[in-house]
Protein backbone atom coordinates (compact mmCIF):
# COMPACT_ATOMS: atom_id res chain seq x y z
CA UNK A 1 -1.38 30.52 0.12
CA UNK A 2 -4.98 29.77 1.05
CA UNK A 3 -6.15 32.40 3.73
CA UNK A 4 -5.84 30.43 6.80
CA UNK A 5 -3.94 28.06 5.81
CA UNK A 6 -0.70 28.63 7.83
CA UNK A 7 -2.33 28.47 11.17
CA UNK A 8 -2.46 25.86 13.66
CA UNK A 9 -5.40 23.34 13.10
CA UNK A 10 -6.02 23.75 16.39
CA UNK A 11 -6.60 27.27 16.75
CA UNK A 12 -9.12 26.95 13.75
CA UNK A 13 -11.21 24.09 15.47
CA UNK A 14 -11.18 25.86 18.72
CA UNK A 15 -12.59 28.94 18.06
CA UNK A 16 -9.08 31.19 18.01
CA UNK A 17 -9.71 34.73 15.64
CA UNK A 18 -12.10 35.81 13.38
CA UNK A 19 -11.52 32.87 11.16
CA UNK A 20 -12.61 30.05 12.90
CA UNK A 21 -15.13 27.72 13.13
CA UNK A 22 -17.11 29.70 15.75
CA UNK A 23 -17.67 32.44 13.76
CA UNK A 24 -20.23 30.57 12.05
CA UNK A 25 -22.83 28.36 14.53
CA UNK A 26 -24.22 26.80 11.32
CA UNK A 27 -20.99 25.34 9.94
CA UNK A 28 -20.42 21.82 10.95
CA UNK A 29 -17.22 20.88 10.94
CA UNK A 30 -17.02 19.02 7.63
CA UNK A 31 -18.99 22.17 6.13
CA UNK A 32 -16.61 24.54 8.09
CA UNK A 33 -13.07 22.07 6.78
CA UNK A 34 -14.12 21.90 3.25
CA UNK A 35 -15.26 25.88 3.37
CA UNK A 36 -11.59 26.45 4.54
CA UNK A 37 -9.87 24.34 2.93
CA UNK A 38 -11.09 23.29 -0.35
CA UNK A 39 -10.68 19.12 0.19
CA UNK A 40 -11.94 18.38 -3.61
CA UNK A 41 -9.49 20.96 -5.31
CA UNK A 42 -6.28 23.13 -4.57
CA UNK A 43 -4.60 20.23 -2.78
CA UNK A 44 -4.54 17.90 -5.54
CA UNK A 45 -3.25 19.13 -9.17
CA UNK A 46 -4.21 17.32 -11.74
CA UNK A 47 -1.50 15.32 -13.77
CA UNK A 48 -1.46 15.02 -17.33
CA UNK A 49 -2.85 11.46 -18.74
CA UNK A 50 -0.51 9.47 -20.03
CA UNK A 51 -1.14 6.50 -22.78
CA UNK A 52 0.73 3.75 -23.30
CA UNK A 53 0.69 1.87 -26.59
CA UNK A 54 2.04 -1.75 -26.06
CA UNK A 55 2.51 -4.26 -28.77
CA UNK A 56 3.14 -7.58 -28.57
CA UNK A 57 6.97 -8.04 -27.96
CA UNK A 58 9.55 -10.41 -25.49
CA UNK A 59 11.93 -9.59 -22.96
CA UNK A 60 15.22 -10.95 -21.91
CA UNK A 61 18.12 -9.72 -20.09
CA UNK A 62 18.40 -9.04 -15.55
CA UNK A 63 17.40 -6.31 -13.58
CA UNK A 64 17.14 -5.49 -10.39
CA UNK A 65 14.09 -5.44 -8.18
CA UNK A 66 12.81 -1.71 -6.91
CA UNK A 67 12.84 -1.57 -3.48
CA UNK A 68 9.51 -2.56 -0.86
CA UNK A 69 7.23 0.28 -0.46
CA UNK A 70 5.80 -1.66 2.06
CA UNK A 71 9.27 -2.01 4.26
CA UNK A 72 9.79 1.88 3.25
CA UNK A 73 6.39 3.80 4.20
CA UNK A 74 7.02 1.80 7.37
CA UNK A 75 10.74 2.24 7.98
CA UNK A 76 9.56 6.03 7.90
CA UNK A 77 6.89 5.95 10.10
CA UNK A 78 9.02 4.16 13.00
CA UNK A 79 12.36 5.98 12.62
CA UNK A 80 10.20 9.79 12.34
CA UNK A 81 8.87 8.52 16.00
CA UNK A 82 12.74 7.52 16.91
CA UNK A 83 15.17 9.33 18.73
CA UNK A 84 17.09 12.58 17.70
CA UNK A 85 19.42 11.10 16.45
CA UNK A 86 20.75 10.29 12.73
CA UNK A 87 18.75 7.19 10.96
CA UNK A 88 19.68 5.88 8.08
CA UNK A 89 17.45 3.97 5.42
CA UNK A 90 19.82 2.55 2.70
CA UNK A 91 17.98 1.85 -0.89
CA UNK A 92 14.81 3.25 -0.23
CA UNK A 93 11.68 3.33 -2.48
CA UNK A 94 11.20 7.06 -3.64
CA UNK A 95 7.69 6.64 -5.06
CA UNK A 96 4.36 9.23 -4.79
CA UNK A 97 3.23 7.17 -2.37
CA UNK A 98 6.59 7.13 -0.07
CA UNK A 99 7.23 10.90 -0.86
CA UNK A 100 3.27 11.50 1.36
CA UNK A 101 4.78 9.48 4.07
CA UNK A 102 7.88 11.75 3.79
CA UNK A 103 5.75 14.48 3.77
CA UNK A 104 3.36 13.81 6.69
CA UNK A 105 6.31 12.50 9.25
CA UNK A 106 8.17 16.50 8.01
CA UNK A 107 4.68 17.58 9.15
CA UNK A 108 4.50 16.23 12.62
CA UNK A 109 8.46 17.93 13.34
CA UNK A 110 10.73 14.75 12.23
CA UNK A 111 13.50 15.82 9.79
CA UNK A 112 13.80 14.14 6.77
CA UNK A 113 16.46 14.39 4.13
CA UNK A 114 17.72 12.59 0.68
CA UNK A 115 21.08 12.23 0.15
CA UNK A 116 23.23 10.08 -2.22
CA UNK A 117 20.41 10.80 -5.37
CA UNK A 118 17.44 9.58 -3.06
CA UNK A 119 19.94 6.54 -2.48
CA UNK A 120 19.38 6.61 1.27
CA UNK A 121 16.86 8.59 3.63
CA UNK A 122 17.91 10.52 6.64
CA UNK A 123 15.71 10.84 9.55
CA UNK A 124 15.99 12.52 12.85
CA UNK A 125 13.02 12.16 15.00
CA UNK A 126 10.58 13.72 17.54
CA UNK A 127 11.36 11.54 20.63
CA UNK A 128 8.12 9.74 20.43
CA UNK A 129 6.57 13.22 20.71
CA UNK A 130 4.95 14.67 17.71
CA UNK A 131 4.39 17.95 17.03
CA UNK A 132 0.76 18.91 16.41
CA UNK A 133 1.11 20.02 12.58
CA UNK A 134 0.63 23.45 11.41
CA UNK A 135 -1.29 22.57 8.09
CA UNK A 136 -3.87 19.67 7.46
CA UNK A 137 -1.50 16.94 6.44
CA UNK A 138 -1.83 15.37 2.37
CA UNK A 139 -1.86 11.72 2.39
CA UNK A 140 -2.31 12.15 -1.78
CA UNK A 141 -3.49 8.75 -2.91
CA UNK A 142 -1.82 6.46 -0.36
CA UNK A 143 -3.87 4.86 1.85
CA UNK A 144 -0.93 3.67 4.04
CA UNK A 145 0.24 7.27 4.85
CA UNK A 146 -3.29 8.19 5.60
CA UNK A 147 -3.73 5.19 8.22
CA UNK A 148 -0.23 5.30 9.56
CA UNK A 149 -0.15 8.99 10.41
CA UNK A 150 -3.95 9.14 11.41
CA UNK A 151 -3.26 6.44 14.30
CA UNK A 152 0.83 8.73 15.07
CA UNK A 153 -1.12 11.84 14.95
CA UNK A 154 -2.93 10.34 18.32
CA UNK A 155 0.47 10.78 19.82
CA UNK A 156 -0.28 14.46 19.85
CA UNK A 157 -0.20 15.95 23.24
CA UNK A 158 -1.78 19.65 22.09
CA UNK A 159 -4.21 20.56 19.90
CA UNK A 160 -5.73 18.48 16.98
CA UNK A 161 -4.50 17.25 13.12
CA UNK A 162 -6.14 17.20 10.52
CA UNK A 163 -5.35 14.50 7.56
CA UNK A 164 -7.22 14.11 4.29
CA UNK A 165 -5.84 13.02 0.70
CA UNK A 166 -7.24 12.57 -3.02
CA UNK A 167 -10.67 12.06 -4.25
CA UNK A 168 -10.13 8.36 -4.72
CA UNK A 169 -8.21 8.22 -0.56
CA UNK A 170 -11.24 10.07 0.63
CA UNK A 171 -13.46 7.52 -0.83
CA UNK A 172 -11.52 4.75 1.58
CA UNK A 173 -12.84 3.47 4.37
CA UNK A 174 -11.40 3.93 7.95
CA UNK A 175 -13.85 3.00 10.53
CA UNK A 176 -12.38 -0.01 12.53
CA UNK A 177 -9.34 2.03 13.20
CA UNK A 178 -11.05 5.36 14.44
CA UNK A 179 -12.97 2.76 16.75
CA UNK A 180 -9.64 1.42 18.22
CA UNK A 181 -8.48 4.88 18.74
CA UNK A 182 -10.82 6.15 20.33
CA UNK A 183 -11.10 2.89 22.58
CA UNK A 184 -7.54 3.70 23.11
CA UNK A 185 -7.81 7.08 24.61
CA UNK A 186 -7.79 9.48 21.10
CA UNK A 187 -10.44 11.37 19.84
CA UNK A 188 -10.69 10.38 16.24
CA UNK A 189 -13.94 11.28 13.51
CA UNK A 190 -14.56 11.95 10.05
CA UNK A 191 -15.48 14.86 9.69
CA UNK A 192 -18.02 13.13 7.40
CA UNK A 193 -19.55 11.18 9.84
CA UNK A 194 -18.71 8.29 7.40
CA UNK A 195 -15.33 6.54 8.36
CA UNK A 196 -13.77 8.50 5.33
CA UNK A 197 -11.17 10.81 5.12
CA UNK A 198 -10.89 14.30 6.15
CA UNK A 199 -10.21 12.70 9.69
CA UNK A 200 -9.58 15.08 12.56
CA UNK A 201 -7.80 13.65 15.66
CA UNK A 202 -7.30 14.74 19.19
CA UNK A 203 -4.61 13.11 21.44
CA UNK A 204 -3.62 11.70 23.79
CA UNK A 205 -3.26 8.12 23.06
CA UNK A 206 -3.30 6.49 26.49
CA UNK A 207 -3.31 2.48 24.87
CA UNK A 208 -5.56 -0.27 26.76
CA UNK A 209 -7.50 -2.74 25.22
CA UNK A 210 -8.65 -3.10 21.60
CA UNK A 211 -10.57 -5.29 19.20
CA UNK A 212 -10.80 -4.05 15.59
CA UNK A 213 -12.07 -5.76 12.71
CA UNK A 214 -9.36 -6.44 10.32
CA UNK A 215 -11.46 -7.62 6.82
CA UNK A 216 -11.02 -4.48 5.66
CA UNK A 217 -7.67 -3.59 5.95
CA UNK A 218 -4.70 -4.83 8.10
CA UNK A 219 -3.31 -1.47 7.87
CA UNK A 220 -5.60 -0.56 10.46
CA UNK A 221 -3.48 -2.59 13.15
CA UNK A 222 -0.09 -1.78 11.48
CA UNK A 223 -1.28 2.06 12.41
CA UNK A 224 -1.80 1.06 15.88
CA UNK A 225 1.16 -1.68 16.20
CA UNK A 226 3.03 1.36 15.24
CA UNK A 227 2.06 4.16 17.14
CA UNK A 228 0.79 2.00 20.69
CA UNK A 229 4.83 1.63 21.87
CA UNK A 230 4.52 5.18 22.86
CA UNK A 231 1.41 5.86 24.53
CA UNK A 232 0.35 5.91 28.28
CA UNK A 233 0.19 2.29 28.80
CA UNK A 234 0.72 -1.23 27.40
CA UNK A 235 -2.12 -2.13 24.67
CA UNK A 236 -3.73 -4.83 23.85
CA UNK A 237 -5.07 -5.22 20.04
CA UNK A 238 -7.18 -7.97 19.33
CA UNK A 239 -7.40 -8.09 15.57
CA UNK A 240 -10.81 -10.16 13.80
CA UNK A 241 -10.72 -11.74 10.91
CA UNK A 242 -7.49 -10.16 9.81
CA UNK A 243 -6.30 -10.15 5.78
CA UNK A 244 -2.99 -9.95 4.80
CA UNK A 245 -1.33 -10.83 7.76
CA UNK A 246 2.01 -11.01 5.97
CA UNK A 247 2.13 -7.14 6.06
CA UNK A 248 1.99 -7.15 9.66
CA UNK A 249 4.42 -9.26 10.27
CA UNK A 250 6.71 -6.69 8.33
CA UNK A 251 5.57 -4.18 10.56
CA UNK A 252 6.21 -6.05 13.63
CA UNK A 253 10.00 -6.91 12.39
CA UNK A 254 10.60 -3.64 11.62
CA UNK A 255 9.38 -2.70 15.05
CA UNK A 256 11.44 -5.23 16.59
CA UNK A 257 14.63 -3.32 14.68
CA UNK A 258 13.83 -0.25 16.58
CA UNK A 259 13.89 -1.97 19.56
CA UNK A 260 10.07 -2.66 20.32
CA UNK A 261 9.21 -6.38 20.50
CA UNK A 262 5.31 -6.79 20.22
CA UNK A 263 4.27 -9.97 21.49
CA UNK A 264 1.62 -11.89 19.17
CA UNK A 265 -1.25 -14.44 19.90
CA UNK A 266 -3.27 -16.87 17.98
CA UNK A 267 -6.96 -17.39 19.24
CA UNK A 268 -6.88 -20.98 20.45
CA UNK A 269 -8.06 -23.35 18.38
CA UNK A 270 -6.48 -21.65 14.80
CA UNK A 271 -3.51 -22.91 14.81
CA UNK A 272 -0.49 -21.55 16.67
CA UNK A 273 1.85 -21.46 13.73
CA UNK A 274 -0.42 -20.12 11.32
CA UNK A 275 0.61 -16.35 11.83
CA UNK A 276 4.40 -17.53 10.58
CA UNK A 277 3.15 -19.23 7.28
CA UNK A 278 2.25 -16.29 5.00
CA UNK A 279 0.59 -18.58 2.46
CA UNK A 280 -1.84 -19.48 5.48
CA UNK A 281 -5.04 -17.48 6.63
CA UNK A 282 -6.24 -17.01 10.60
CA UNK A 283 -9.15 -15.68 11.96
CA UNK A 284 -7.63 -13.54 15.13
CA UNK A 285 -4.76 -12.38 16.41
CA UNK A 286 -3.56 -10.29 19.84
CA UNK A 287 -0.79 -8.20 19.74
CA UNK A 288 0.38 -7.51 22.80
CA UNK A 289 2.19 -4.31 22.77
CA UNK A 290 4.69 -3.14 25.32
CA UNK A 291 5.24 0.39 26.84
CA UNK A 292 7.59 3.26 27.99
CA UNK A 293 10.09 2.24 25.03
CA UNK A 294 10.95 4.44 22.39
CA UNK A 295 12.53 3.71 18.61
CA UNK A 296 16.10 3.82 17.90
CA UNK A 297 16.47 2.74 14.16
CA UNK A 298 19.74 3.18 13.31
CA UNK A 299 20.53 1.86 9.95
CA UNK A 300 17.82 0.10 8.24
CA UNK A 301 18.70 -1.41 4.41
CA UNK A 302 15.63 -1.52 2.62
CA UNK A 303 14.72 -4.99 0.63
CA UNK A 304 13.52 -5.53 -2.90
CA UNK A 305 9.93 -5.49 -3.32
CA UNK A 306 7.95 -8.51 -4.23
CA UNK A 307 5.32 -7.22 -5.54
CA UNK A 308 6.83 -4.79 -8.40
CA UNK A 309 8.84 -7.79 -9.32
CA UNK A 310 5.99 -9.50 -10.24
CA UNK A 311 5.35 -7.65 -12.93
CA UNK A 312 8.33 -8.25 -14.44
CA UNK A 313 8.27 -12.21 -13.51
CA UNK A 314 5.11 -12.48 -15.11
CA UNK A 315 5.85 -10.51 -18.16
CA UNK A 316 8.54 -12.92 -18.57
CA UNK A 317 5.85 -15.80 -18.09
CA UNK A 318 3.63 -14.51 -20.23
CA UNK A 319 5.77 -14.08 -23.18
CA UNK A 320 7.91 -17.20 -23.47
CA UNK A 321 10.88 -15.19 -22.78
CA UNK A 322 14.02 -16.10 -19.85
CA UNK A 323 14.69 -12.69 -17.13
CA UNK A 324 17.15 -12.36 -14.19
CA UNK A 325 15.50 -10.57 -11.44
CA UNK A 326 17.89 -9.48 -8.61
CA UNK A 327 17.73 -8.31 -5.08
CA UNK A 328 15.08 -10.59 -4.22
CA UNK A 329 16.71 -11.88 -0.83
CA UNK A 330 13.88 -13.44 1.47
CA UNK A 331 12.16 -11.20 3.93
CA UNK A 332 8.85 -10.73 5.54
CA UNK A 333 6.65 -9.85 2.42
CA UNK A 334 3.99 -12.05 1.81
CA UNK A 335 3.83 -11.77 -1.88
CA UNK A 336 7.33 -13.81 -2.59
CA UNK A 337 4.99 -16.21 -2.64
CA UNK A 338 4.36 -15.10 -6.43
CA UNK A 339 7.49 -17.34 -7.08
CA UNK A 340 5.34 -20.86 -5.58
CA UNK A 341 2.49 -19.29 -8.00
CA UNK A 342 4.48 -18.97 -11.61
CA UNK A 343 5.82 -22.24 -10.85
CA UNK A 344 2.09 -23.93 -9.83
CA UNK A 345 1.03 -22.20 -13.21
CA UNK A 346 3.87 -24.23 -14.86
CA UNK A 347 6.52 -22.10 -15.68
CA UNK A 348 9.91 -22.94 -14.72
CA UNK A 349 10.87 -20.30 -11.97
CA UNK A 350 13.80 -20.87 -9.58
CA UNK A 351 14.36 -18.28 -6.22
CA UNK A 352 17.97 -18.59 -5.72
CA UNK A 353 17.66 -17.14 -2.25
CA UNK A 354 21.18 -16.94 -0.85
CA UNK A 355 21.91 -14.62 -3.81
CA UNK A 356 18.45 -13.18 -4.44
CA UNK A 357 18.11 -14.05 -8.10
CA UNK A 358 15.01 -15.03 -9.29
CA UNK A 359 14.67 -16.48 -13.27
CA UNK A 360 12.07 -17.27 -15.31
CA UNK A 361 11.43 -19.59 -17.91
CA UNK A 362 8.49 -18.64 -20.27
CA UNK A 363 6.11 -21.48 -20.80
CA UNK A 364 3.03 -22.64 -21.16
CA UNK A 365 0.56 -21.55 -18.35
CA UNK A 366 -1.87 -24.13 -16.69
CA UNK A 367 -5.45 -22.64 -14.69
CA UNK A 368 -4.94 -22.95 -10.99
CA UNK A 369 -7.71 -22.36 -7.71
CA UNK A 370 -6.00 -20.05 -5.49
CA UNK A 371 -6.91 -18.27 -1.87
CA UNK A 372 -5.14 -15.18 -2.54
CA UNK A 373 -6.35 -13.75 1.10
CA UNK A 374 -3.03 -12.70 2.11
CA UNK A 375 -1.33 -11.27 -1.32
CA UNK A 376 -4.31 -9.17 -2.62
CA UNK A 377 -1.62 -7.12 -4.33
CA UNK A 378 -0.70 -10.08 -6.55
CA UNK A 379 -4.41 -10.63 -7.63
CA UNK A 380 -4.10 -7.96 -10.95
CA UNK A 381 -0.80 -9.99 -11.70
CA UNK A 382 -2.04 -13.45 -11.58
CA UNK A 383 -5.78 -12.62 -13.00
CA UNK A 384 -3.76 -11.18 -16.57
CA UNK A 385 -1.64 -14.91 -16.17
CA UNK A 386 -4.79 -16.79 -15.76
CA UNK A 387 -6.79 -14.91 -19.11
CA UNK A 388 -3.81 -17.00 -21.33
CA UNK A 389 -3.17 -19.66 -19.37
CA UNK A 390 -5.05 -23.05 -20.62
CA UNK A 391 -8.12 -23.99 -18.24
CA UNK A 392 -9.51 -22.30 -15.55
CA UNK A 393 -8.35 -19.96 -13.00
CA UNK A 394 -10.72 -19.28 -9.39
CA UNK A 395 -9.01 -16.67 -7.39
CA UNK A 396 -10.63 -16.57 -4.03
CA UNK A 397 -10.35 -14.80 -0.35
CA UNK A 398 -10.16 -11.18 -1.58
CA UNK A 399 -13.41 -9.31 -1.40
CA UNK A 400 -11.59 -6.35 0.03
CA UNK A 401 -10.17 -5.91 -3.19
CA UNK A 402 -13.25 -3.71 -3.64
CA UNK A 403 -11.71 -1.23 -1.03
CA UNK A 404 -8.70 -0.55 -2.78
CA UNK A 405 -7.46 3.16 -5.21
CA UNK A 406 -10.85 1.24 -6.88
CA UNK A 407 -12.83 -1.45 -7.25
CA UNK A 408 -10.54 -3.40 -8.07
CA UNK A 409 -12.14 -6.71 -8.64
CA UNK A 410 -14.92 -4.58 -10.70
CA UNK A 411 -12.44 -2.78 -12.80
CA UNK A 412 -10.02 -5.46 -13.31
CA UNK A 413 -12.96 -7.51 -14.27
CA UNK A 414 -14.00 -5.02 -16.72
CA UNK A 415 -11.17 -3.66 -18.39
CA UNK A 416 -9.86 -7.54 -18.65
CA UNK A 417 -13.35 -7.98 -20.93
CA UNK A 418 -12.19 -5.73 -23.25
CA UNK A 419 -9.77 -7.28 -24.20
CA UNK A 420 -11.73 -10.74 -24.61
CA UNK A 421 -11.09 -12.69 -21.35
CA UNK A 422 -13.87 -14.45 -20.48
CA UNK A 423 -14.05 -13.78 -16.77
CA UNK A 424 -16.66 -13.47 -13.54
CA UNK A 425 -16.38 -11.15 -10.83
CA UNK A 426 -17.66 -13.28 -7.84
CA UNK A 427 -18.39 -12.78 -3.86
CA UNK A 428 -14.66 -12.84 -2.92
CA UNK A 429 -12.81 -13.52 -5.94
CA UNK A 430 -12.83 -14.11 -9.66
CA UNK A 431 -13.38 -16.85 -12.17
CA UNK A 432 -11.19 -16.79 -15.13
CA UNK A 433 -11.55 -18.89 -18.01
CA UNK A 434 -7.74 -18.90 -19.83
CA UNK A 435 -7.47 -18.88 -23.71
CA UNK A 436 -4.63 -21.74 -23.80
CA UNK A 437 -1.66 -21.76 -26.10
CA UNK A 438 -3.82 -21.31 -29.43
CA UNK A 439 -5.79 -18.96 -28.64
CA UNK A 440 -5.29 -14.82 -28.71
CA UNK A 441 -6.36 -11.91 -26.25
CA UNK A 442 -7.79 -9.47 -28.31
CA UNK A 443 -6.02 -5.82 -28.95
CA UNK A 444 -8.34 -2.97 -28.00
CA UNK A 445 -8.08 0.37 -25.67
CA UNK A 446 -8.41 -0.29 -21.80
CA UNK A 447 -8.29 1.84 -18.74
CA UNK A 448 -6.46 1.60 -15.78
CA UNK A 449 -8.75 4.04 -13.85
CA UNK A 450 -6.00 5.64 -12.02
CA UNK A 451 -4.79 2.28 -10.33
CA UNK A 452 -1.27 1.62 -10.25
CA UNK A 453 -1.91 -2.21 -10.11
CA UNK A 454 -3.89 -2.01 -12.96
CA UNK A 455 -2.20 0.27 -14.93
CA UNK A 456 0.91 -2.73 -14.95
CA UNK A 457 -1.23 -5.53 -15.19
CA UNK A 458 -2.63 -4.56 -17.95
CA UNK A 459 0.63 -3.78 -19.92
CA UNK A 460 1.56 -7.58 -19.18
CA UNK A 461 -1.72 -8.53 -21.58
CA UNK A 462 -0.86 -6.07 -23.82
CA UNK A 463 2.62 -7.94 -24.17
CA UNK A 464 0.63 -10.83 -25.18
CA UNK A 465 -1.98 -9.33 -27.52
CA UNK A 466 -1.64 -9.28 -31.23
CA UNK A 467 -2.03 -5.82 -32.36
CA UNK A 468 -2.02 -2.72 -30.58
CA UNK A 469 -3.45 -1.97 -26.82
CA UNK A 470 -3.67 1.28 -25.79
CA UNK A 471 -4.07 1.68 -21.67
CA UNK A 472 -5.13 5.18 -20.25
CA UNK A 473 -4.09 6.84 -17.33
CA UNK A 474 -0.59 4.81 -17.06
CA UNK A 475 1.58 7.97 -14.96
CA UNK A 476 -0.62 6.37 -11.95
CA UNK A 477 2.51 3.45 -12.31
CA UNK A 478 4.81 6.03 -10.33
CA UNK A 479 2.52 5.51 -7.12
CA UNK A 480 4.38 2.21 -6.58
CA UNK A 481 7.33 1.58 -8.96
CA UNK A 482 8.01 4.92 -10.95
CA UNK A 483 10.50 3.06 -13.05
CA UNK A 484 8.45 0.15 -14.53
CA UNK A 485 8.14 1.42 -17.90
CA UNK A 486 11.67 2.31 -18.26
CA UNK A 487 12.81 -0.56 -17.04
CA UNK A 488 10.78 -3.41 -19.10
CA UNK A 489 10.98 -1.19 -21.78
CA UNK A 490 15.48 -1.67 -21.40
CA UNK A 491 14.36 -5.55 -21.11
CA UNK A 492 13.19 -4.87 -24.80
CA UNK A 493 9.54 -4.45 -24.55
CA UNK A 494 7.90 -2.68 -27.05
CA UNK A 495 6.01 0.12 -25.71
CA UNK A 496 5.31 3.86 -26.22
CA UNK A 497 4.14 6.43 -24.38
CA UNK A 498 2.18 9.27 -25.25
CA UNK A 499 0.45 12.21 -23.87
C-alpha cells in the first residue's frame, strides 16, 4: 500500500492532514496527483509480451460468437446505478476491459459478483447515488470505463473522484465531455490541463442543456445518456457531428430496459430516419433525457458481439475455407453490418437471423469504396480483406481512428507495409491496393503495438501469408475477446504462441 492511498480523494484535495495537497503551495494538482500517486507506474504492471507465430493454414468447423463488450461495459454501468436489488446479466463478456468497468462501478459502492464460472454477473446497486470512492479509480486501457464512470462519478453528492488509467488511456482525449459536464452542473478537469486523463470530478450533476462535439468519440454522449436520468433536472444533449451512432443507439436500448426512455431528435433537414439506419451517417442529434427515474435492470441476456466475430468471418474469407458462427441474433450493434461487407467483397455469406447463424463461404475477394463512419471497429478487419482482395479498396469516414489504444490508421498502415500491401494512409481513411488471387502477402515480423484490433487483424494476414509471420505484443487480444486464439486455433488454424 502506497502511503495515502487508502484515504478519501477528497480529504487529499481539500487540504485534510499532513498529507495533502496544502502542505505544499507549489504543487499543482497534477504535480501534487502524480507525486502521490505515481500515474506512470505502480498502477499498471507490466505483462509479459507474447508472440504469435502464424502460418498459412484454413479453418472449418462452428463456433460460437463471444459476447458484446459493447452491450456488457454498458449493461454494468446502468444496472451499478439501479436499484438495490438483485440484477442479473446472463452471458456476459469477462474481458480486461469489462473487468475495469467491474472494477470502477465496485468503486463507487455497487456490488458486483460472478457466479456460474463468470457465466452471469450479479449487481446490486447504489440507488442512483454513488458513493464518492475511496481510491483514484483504474480505468486500465479502456477508454469506455474511463468515459462512462468519469460522466457517473458527477453523480457524486460529497467530495471529489479521481479516475486515470494506462499510459496509452491517458494519452486519450476527453475534452467535449468535461465541457458538457461542467455545462451540466459538475466540476470536471484534467488535472493536465489537456483533456487527458487523470480527470478529477466534483458533483453534483444538476443536467440542463448541452452541445458536445461528437467527431471524436460518441462515447462522450453514451457517458452522459447514461448518467443524465439521475441528476437534478431533465437534460438536453445536443450531439455535433456525431460518429458511430450505432453505439448509441445500444446505449439508449439498454437504457430503455432499465426503464429510462430518452427521447431522440434529428436536426431538420438530415433526414428523420437516418439515426435508425446504422449503415447511414447524420450530422446532429438531441437526446432528450428525462428525470426523477431511476434503473431497475432486472435480467439482462447479453448478445454476441459483432465485432469479435469478424475476425473469425473474415478469417474464413480470407482463406477459402466454410465456418458456422453462432449466437449472432440481430441487435443494436452497428458492426453486423460486416455481414453486407463480406458479401459486397464477394464472398458468399448468409445471416440466418431467426437462428443467429452466420456462414461463410471462402472466395475470391473483389476491392470495394466504403464510408466506414459508423463501424470504425471493423476498419482493421476489412483493411487486412482489402490487401488480398483483387482491385482497390478506399475506406473512408474514420479519421478518429487516430484517437483510438493508437493511431490506428498510422499503425495499421504501417505494420500492413511490412508485410507488402501497398497501401495510403489518407485524411479520413485509407487506400488499399489488393494483391488479387495470384498474388502473395509477404511473411515478415509485425507489431501490433499493444492494440487489440490490431493484434487480430493481423493474424487474419498471417493466415494468408506464405511462410512464417511473427506478430508482437498479441496478450493485448484479451482486452476484447480473451479467447480468440484458442478458439481459431480449435477451428484448425495454425498458430503458436510464444513468450
Amino acid at each position: 500500500m502506497i502511503k495515502g492511498w487508502g484515504r478519501r480523494v477528497e480529504d487529499i484535495l481539500s487540504g485534510s492532514g499532513p498529507d495533502d495537497l496544502g502542505s505544499n503551495p507549489s504543487d499543482s494538482v497534477q504535480t501534487f496527483l502524480e507525486r502521490k500517486f505515481d500515474f506512470t507506474g505502480f498502477l499498471f504492471v507490466k505483462k509479459m509480451c507474447m508472440r504469435a507465430i502464424v502460418r498459412r493454414s484454413r479453418i472449418s468447423g462452428e463456433i460460437d460468437a463471444p459476447p458484446s463488450k459493447s452491450y456488457t461495459h454498458r449493461a454494468i454501468a446502468i444496472a451499478s446505478l439501479g436499484a438495490r436489488t438483485r440484477s442479473e446479466l446472463i452471458a456476459p463478456l469477462i474481458s480486461e476491459d469489462t473487468e475495469a468497468t467491474i472494477n470502477a462501478a465496485k468503486s463507487l459502492g455497487a456490488v458486483v459478483e460472478l457466479e456460474g464460472g463468470s457465466k452471469k454477473i450479479v449487481i446490486e446497486g447504489v440507488e442512483g447515488r454513488p458513493a464518492t470512492p475511496d481510491d483514484v479509480i483504474n480505468a486500465q486501457n479502456s477508454g469506455t470505463t474511463l468515459r462512462f464512470f468519469t460522466a457517473i462519478s458527477a453523480l457524486c453528492e460529497d467530495g471529489a473522484s479521481v479516475i486515470t488509467g494506462d499510459a496509452s488511456l491517458r494519452k486519450r482525449p476527453n475534452g467535449p465531455l468535461l465541457a458538457s459536464l461542467n455545462e451540466l452542473g459538475a466540476e470536471a478537469f484534467s488535472t493536465k490541463g489537456d483533456g487527458t486523463a487523470p480527470i478529477v470530478i466534483k458533483g453534483k450533476l444538476r443536467g440542463g442543456d448541452t452541445d458536445i462535439d461528437g467527431s471524436i468519440s460518441s462515447q462522450f454522449v453514451s457517458a452522459l445518456l447514461i448518467a443524465c436520468p439521475l441528476a437534478e433536472r431533465e437534460s438536453h444533449i445536443r450531439a455535433k457531428n456525431l460518429i458511430s451512432v450505432p453505439y448509441t443507439r445500444i446505449t439508449v436500448e439498454i437504457l430503455a430496459k432499465a426503464g429510462v426512455e430518452v427521447e431522440v431528435e434529428v436536426e431538420e433537414g438530415e433526414g428523420s430516419g437516418l439515426y435508425h439506419d446504422s449503415n447511414s451517417t447524420t450530422n446532429t442529434l438531441t437526446f432528450h433525457v428525462p428525470v426523477g427515474k431511476s434503473y431497475d435492470l432486472r435480467a439482462f441476456t447479453i448478445p454476441g458481439d459483432f465485432s469479435s466475430a469478424s475476425y473469425l468471418m473474415a478469417a474464413a474469407a480470407l482463406t477459402d475455407s466454410k465456418l458456422r458462427v453462432r449466437n449472432l441474433l440481430p441487435s443494436a450493434q452497428g458492426d453486423s453490418r460486416i455481414v453486407d461487407i463480406i458479401s459486397d467483397m464477394g464472398v458468399d455469406i448468409r445471416w440466418y437471423r431467426s437462428s443467429g447463424v452466420v456462414e461463410v463461404r471462402g472466395g475470391e475477394l473483389r476491392g470495394i469504396s466504403i464510408d466506414m463512419s459508423e463501424n470504425p471497429d471493423l476498419v482493421p478487419t476489412v483493411s487486412v480483406l482489402a490487401a488480398v482482395a483483387e482491385g482497390n479498396t478506399e475506406i473512408t469516414g474514420v479519421p478518429h481512428l487516430r484517437y483510438k489504444e493508437t493511431n490506428r490508421l498510422n499503425i495499421l498502415a504501417g505494420e500492413l507495409r511490412k508485410l507488402g500491401v501497398k497501401i495510403k494512409e489518407q485524411a479520413d481513411g485509407l487506400l488499399i491496393e489488393g494483391i488479387g488471387a495470384k498474388g502473395n502477402l509477404k511473411s515478415a515480423e509485425v507489431d501490433s503495438h499493444g492494440d487489440h484490433r490490431l493484434a487480430m487483424a493481423l493474424t487474419l494476414a498471417g493466415l494468408c501469408t506464405p511462410g512464417e509471420t511473427v506478430i508482437r505484443d498479441v496478450e493485448c487480444a484479451s482486452v476484447s475477446y480473451p479467447t480468440f486464439f484458442d478458439d481459431i486455433r480449435r477451428l484448425g488454424a495454425d498458430i503458436d504462441i510464444m513468450a
